[in-house]
PDB file of N, CA and C in Angstrom:
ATOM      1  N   UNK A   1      20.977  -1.637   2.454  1.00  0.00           N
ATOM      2  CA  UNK A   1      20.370  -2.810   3.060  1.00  0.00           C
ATOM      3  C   UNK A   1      18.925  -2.929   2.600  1.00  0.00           C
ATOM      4  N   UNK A   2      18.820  -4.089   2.260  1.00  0.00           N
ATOM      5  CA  UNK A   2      17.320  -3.999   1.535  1.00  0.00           C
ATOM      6  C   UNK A   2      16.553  -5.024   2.960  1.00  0.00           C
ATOM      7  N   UNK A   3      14.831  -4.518   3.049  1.00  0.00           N
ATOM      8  CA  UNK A   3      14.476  -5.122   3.748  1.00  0.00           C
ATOM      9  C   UNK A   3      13.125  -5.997   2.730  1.00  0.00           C
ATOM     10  N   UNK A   4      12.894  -6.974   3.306  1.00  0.00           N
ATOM     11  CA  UNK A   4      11.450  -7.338   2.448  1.00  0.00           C
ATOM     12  C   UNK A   4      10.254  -7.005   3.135  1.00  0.00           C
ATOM     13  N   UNK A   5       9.460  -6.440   1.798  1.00  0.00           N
ATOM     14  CA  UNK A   5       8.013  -6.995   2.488  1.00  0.00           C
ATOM     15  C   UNK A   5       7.022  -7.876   1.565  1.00  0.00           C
ATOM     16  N   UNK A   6       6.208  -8.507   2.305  1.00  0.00           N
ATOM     17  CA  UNK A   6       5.334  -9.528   2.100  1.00  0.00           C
ATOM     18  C   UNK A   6       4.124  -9.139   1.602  1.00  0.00           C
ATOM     19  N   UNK A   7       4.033  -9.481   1.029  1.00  0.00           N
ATOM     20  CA  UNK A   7       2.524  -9.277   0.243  1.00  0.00           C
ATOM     21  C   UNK A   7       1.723 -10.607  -0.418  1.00  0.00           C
ATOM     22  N   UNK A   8       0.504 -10.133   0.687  1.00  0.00           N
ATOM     23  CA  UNK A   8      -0.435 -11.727   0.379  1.00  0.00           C
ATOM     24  C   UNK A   8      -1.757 -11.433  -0.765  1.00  0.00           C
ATOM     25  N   UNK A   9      -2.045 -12.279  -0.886  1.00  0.00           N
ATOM     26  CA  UNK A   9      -3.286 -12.491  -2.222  1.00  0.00           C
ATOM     27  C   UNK A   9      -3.669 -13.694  -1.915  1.00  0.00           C
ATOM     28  N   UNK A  10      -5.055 -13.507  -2.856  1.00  0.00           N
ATOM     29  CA  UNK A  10      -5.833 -15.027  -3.451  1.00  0.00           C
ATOM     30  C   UNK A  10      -4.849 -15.811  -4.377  1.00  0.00           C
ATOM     31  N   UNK A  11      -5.172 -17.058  -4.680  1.00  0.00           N
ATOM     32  CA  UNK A  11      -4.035 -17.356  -5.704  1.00  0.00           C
ATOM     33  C   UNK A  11      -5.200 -17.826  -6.760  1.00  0.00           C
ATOM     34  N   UNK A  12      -6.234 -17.287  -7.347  1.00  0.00           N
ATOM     35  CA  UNK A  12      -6.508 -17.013  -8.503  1.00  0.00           C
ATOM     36  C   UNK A  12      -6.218 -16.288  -9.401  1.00  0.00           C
ATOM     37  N   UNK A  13      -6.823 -16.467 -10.897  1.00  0.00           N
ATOM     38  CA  UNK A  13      -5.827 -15.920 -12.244  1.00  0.00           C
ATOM     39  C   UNK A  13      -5.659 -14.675 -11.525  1.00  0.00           C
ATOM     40  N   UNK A  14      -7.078 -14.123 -11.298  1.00  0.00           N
ATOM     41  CA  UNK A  14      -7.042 -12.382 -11.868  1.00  0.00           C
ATOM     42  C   UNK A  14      -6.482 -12.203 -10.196  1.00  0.00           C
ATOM     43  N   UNK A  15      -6.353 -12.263  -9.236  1.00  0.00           N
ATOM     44  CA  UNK A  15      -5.351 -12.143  -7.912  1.00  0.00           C
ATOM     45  C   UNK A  15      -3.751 -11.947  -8.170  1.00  0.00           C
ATOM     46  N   UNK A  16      -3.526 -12.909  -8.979  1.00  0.00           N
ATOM     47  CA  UNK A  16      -2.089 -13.144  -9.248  1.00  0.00           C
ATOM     48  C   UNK A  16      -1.490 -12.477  -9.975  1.00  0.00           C
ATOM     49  N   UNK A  17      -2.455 -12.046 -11.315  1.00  0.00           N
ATOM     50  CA  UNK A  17      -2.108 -10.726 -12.171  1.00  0.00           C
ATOM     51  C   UNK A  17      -1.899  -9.440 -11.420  1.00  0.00           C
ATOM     52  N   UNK A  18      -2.887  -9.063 -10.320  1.00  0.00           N
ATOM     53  CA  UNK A  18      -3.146  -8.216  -9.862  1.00  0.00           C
ATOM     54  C   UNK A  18      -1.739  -7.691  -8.978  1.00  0.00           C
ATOM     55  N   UNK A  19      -1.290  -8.783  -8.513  1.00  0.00           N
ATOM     56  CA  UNK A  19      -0.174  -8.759  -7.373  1.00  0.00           C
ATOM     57  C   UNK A  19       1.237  -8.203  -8.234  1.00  0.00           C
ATOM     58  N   UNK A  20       1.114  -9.161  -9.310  1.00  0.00           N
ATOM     59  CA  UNK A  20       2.037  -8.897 -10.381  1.00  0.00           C
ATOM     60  C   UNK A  20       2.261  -7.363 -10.493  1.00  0.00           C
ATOM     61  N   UNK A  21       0.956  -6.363 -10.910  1.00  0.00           N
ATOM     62  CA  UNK A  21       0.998  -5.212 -11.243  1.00  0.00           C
ATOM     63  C   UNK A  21       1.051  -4.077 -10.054  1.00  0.00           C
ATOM     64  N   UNK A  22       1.023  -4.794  -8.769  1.00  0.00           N
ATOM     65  CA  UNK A  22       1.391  -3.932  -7.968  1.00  0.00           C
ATOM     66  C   UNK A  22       2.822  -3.879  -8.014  1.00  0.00           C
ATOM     67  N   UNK A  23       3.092  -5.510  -8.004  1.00  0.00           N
ATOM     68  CA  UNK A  23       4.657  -5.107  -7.434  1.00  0.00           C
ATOM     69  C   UNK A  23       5.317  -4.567  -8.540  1.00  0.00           C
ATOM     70  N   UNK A  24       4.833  -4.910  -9.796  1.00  0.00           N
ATOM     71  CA  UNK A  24       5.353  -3.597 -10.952  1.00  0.00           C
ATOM     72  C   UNK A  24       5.610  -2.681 -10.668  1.00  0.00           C
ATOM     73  N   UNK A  25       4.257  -1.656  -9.925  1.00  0.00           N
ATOM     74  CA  UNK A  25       3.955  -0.083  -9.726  1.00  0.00           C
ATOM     75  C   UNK A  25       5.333   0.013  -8.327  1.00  0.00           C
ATOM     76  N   UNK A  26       5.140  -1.029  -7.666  1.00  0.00           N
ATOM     77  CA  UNK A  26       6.035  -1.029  -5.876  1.00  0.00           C
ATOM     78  C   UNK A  26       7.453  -0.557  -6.247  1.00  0.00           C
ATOM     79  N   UNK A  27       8.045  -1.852  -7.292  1.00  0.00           N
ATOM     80  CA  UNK A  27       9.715  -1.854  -7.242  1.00  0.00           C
ATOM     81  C   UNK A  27      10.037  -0.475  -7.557  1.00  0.00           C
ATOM     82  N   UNK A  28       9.703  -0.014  -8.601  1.00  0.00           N
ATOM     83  CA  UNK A  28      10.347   1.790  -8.923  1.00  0.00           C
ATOM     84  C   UNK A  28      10.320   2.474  -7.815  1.00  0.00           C
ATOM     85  N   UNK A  29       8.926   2.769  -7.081  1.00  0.00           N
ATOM     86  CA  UNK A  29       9.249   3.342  -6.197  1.00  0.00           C
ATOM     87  C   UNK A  29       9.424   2.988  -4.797  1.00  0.00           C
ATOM     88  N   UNK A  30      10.054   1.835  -4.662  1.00  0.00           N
ATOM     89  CA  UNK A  30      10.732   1.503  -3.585  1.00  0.00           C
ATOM     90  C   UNK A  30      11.992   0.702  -3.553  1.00  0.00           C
ATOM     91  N   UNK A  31      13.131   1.582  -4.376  1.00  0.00           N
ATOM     92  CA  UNK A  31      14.416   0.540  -5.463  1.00  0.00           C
ATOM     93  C   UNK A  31      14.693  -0.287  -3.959  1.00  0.00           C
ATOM     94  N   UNK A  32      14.949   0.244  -2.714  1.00  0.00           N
ATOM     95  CA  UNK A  32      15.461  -0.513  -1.306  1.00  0.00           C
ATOM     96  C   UNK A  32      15.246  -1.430  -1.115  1.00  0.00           C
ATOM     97  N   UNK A  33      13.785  -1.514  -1.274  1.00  0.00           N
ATOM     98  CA  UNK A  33      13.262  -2.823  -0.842  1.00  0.00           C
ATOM     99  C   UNK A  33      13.204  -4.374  -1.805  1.00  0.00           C
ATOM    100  N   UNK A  34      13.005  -5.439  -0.847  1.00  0.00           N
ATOM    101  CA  UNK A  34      12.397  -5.981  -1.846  1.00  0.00           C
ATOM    102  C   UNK A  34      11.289  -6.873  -1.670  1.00  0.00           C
ATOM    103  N   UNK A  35      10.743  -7.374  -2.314  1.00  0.00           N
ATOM    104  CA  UNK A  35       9.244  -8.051  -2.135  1.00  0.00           C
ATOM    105  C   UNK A  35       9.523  -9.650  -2.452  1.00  0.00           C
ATOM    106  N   UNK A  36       7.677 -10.454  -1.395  1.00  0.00           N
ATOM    107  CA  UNK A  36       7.867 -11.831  -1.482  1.00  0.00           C
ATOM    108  C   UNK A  36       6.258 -11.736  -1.381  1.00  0.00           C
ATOM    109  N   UNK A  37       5.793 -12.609  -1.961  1.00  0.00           N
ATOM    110  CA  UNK A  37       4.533 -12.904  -1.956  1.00  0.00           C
ATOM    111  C   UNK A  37       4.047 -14.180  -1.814  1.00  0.00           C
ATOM    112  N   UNK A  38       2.762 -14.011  -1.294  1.00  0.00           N
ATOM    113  CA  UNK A  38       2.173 -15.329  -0.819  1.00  0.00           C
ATOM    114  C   UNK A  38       1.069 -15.530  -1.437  1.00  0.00           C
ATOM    115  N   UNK A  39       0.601 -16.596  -2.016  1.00  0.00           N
ATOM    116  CA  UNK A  39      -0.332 -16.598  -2.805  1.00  0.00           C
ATOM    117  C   UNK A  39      -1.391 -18.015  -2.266  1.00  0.00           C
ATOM    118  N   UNK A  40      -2.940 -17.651  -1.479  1.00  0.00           N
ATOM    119  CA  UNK A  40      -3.736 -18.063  -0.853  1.00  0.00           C
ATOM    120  C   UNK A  40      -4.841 -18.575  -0.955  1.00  0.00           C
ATOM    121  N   UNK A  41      -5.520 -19.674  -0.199  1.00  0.00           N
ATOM    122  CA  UNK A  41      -6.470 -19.795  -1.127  1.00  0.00           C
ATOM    123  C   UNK A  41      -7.709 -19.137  -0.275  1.00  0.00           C
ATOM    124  N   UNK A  42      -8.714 -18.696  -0.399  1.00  0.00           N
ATOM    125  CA  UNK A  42     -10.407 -18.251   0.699  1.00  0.00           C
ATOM    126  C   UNK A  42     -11.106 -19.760   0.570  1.00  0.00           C
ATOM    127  N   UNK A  43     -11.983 -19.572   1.416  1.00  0.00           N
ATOM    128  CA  UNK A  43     -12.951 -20.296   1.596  1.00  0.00           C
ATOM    129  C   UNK A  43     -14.226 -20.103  -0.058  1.00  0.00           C
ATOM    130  N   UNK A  44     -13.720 -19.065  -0.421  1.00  0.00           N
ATOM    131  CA  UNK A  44     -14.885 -18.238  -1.945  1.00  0.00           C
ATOM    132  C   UNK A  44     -14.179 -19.280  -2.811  1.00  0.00           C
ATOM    133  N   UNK A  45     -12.395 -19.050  -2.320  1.00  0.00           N
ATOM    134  CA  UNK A  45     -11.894 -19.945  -3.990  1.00  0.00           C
ATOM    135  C   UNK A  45     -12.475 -21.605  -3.645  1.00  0.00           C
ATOM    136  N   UNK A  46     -12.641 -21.857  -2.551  1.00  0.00           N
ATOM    137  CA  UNK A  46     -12.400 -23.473  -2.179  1.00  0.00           C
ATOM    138  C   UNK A  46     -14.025 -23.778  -2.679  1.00  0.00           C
ATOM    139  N   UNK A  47     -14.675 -23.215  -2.140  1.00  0.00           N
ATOM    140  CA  UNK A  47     -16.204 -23.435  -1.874  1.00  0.00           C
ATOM    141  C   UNK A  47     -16.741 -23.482  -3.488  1.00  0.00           C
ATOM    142  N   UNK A  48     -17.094 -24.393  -4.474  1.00  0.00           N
ATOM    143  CA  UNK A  48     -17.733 -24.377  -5.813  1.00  0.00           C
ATOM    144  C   UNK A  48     -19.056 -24.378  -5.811  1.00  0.00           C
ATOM    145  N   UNK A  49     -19.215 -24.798  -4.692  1.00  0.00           N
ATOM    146  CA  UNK A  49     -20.891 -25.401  -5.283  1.00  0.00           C
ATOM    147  C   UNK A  49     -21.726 -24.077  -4.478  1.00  0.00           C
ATOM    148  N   UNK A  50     -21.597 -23.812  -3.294  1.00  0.00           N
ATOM    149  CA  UNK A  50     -22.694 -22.691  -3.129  1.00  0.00           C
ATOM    150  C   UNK A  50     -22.493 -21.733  -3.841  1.00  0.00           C
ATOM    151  N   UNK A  51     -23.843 -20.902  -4.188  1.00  0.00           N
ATOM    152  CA  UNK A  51     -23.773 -19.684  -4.873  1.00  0.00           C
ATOM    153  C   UNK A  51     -23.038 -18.545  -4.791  1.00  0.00           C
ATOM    154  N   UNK A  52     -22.579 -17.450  -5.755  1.00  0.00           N
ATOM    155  CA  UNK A  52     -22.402 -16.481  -5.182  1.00  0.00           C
ATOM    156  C   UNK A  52     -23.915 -15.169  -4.575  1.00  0.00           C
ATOM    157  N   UNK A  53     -24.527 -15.875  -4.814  1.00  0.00           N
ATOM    158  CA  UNK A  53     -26.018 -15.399  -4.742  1.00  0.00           C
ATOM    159  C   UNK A  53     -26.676 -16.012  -2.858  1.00  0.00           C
ATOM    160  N   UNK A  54     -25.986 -16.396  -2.635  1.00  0.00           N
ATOM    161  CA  UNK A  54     -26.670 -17.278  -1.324  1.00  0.00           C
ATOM    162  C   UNK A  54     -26.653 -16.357   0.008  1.00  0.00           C
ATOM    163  N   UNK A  55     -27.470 -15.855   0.525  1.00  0.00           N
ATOM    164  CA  UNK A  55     -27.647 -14.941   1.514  1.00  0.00           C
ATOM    165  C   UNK A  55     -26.713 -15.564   2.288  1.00  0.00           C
ATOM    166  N   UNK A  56     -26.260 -16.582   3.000  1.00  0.00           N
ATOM    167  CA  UNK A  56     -25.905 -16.999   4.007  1.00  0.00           C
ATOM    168  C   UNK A  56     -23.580 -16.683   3.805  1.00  0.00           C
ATOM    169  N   UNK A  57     -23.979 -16.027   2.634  1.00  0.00           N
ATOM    170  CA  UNK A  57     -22.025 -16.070   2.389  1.00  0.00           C
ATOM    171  C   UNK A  57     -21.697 -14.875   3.139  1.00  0.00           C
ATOM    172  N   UNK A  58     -20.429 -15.140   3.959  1.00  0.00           N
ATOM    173  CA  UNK A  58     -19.950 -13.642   4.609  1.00  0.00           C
ATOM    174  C   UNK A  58     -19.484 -12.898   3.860  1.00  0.00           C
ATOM    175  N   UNK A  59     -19.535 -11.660   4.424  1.00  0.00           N
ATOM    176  CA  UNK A  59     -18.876 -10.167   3.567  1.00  0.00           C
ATOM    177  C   UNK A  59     -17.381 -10.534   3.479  1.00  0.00           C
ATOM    178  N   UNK A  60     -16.681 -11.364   4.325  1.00  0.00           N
ATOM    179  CA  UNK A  60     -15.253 -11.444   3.819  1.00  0.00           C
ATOM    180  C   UNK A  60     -15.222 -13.168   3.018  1.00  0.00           C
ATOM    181  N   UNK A  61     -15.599 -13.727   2.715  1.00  0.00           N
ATOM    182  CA  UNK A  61     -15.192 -15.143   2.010  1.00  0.00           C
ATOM    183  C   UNK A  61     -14.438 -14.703   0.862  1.00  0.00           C
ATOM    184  N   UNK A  62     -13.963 -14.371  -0.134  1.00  0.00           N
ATOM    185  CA  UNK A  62     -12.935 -13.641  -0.941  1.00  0.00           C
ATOM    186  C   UNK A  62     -11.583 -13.156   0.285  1.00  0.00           C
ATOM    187  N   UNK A  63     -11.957 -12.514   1.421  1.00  0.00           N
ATOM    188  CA  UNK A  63     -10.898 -11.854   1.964  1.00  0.00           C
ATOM    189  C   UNK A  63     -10.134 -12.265   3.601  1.00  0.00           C
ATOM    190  N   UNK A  64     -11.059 -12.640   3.996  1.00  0.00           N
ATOM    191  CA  UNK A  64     -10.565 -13.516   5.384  1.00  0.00           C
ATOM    192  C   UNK A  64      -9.684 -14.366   5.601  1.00  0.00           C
ATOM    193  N   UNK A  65      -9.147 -15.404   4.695  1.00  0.00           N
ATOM    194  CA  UNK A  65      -7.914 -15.694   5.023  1.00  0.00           C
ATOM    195  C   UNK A  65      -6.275 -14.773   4.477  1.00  0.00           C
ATOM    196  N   UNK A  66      -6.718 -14.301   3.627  1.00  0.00           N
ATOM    197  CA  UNK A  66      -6.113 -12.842   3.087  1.00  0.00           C
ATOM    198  C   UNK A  66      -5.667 -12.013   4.418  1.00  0.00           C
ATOM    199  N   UNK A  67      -6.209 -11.669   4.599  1.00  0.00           N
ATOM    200  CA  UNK A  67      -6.846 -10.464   6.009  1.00  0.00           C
ATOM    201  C   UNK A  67      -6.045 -11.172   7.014  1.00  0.00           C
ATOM    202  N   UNK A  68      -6.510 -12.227   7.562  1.00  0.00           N
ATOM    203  CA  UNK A  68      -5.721 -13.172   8.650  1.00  0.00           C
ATOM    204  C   UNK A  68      -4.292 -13.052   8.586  1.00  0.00           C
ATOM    205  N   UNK A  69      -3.990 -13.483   7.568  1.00  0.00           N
ATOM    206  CA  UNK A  69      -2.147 -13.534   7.243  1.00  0.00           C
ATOM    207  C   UNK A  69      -2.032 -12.300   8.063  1.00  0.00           C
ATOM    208  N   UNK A  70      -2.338 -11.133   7.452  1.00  0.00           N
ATOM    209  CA  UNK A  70      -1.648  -9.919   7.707  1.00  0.00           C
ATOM    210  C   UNK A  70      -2.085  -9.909   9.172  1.00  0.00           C
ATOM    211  N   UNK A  71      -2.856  -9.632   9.671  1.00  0.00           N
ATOM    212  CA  UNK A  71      -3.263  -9.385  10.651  1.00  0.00           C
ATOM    213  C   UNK A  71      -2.416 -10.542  12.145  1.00  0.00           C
ATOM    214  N   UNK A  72      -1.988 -11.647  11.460  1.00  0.00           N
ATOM    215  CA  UNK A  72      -0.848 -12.565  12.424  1.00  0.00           C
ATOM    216  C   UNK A  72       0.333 -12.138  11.998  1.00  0.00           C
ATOM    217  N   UNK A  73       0.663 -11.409  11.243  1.00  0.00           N
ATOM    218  CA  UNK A  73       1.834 -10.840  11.370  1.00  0.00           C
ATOM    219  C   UNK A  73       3.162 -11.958  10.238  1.00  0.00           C
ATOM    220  N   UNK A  74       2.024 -12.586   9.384  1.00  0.00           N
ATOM    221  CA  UNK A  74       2.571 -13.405   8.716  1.00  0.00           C
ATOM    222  C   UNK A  74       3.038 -12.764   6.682  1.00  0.00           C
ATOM    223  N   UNK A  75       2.362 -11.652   6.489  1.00  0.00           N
ATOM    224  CA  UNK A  75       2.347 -11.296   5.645  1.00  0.00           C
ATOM    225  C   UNK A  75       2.340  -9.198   6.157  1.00  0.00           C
ATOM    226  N   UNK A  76       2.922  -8.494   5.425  1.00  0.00           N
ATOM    227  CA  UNK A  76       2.984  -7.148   5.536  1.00  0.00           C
ATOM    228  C   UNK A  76       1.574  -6.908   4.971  1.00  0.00           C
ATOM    229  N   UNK A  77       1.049  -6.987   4.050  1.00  0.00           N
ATOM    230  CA  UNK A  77       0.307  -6.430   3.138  1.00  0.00           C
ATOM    231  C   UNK A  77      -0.574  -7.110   2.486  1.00  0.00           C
ATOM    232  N   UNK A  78      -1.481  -7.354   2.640  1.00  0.00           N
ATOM    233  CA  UNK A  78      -3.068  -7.584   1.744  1.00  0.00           C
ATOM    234  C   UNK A  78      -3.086  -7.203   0.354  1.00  0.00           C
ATOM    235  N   UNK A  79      -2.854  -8.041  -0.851  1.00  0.00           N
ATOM    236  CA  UNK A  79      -4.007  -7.468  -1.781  1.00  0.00           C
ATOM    237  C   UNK A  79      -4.757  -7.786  -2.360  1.00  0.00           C
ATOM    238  N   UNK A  80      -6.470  -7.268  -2.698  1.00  0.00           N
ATOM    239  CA  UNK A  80      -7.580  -7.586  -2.796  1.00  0.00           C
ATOM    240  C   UNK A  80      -8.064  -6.943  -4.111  1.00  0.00           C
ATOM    241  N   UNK A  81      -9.365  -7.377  -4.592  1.00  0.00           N
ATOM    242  CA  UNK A  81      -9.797  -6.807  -5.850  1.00  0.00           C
ATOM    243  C   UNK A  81     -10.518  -6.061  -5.269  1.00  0.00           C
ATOM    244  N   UNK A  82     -10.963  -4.775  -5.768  1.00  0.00           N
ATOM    245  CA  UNK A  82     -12.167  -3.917  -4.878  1.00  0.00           C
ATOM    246  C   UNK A  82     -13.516  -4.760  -4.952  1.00  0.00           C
ATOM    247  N   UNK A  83     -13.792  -5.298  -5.880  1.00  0.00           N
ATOM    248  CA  UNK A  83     -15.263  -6.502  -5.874  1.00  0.00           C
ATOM    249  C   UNK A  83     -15.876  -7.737  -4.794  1.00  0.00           C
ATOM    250  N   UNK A  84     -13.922  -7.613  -4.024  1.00  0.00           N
ATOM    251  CA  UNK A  84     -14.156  -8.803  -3.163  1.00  0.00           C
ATOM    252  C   UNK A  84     -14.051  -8.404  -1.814  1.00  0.00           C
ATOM    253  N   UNK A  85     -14.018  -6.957  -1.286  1.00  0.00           N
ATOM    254  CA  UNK A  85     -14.076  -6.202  -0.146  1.00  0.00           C
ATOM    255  C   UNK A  85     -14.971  -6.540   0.661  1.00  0.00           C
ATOM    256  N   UNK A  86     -14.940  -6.532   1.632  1.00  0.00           N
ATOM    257  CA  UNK A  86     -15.937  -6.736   2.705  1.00  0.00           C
ATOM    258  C   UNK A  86     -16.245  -5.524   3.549  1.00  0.00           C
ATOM    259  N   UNK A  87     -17.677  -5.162   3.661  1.00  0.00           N
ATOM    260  CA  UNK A  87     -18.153  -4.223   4.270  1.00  0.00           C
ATOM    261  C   UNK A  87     -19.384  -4.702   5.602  1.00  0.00           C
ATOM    262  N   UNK A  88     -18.476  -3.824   6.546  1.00  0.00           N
ATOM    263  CA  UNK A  88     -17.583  -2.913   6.551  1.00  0.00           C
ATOM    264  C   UNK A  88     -16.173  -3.441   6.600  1.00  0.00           C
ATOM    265  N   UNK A  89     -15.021  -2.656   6.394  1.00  0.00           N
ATOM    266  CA  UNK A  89     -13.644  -3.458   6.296  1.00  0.00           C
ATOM    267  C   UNK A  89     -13.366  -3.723   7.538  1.00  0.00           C
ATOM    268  N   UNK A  90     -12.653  -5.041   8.316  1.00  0.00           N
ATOM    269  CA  UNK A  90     -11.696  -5.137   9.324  1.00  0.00           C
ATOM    270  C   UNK A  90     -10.961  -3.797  10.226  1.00  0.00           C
ATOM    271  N   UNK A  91     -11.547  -3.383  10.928  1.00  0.00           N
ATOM    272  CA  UNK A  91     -11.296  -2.483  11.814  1.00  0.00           C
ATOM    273  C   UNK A  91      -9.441  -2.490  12.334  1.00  0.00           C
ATOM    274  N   UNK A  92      -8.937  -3.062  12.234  1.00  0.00           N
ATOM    275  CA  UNK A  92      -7.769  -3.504  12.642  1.00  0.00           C
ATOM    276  C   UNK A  92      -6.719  -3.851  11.412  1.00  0.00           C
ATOM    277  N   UNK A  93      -7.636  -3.386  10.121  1.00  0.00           N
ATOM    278  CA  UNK A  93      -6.641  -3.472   9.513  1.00  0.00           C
ATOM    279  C   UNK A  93      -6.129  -1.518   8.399  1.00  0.00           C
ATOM    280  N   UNK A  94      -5.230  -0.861   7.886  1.00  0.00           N
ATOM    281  CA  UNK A  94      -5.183   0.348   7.495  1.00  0.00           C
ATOM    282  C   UNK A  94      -5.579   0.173   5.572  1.00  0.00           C
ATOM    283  N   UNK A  95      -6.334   0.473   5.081  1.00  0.00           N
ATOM    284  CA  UNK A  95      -6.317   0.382   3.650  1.00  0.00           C
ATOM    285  C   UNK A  95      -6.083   1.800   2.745  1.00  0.00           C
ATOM    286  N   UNK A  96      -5.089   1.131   1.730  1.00  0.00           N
ATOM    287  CA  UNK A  96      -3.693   2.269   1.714  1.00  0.00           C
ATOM    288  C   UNK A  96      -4.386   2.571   0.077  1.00  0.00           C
ATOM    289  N   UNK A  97      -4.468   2.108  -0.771  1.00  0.00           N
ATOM    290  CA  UNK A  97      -4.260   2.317  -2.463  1.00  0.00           C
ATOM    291  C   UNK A  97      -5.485   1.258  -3.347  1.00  0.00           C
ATOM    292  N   UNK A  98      -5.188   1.969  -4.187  1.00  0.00           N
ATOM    293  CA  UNK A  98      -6.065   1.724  -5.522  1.00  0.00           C
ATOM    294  C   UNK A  98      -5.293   2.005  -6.728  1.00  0.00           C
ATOM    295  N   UNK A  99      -4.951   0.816  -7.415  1.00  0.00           N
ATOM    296  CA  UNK A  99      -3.767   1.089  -8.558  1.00  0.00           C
ATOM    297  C   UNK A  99      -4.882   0.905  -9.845  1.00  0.00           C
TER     298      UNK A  99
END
């Protein structure tokens, strides 16, 4: 019996590659399962015109609607670039790997 899990992202290039190469690394070692992904947009991808330089941007704009999914129970799994982390991380959420 295979069960799925969900796995959310940004839906930019390098997000989408990224997701790609997890679930590469995932399927081998998890032949049972199988995977679905969601691909999202942040307020970082939407937002063009302010800087990435602008004091006033939060530590999660790359990751907060990311983060949200999982955290409503709408997505299993987060994945993020380490560049777009927010510190400190979401207390409520467990961060597992680095591929």
């Amino acid at each position: 019996m295979h069960s799925v899990l969900t796995l959310v992202s940004r839906d930019s290039p390098l997000a989408v590659l990224q997701v790609g190469e997890a679930l590469d690394s995932l399927t081998p070692l998890f032949p049972d399962e199988a995977f679905d992904r969601i691909d999202t947009s942040t307020i970082g991808d939407i937002d063009q015109i302010t800087p990435l330089t602008e004091a006033s941007i939060p530590q999660d704009y790359f990751t907060r609607e990311v983060d949200h999914l999982v955290l409503e129970g709408t997505a299993d799994n987060g994945v993020h670039s380490a560049k777009d982390l927010p510190h400190p991380l979401y207390p409520d959420l467990e961060h597992a790997a680095l591929l």
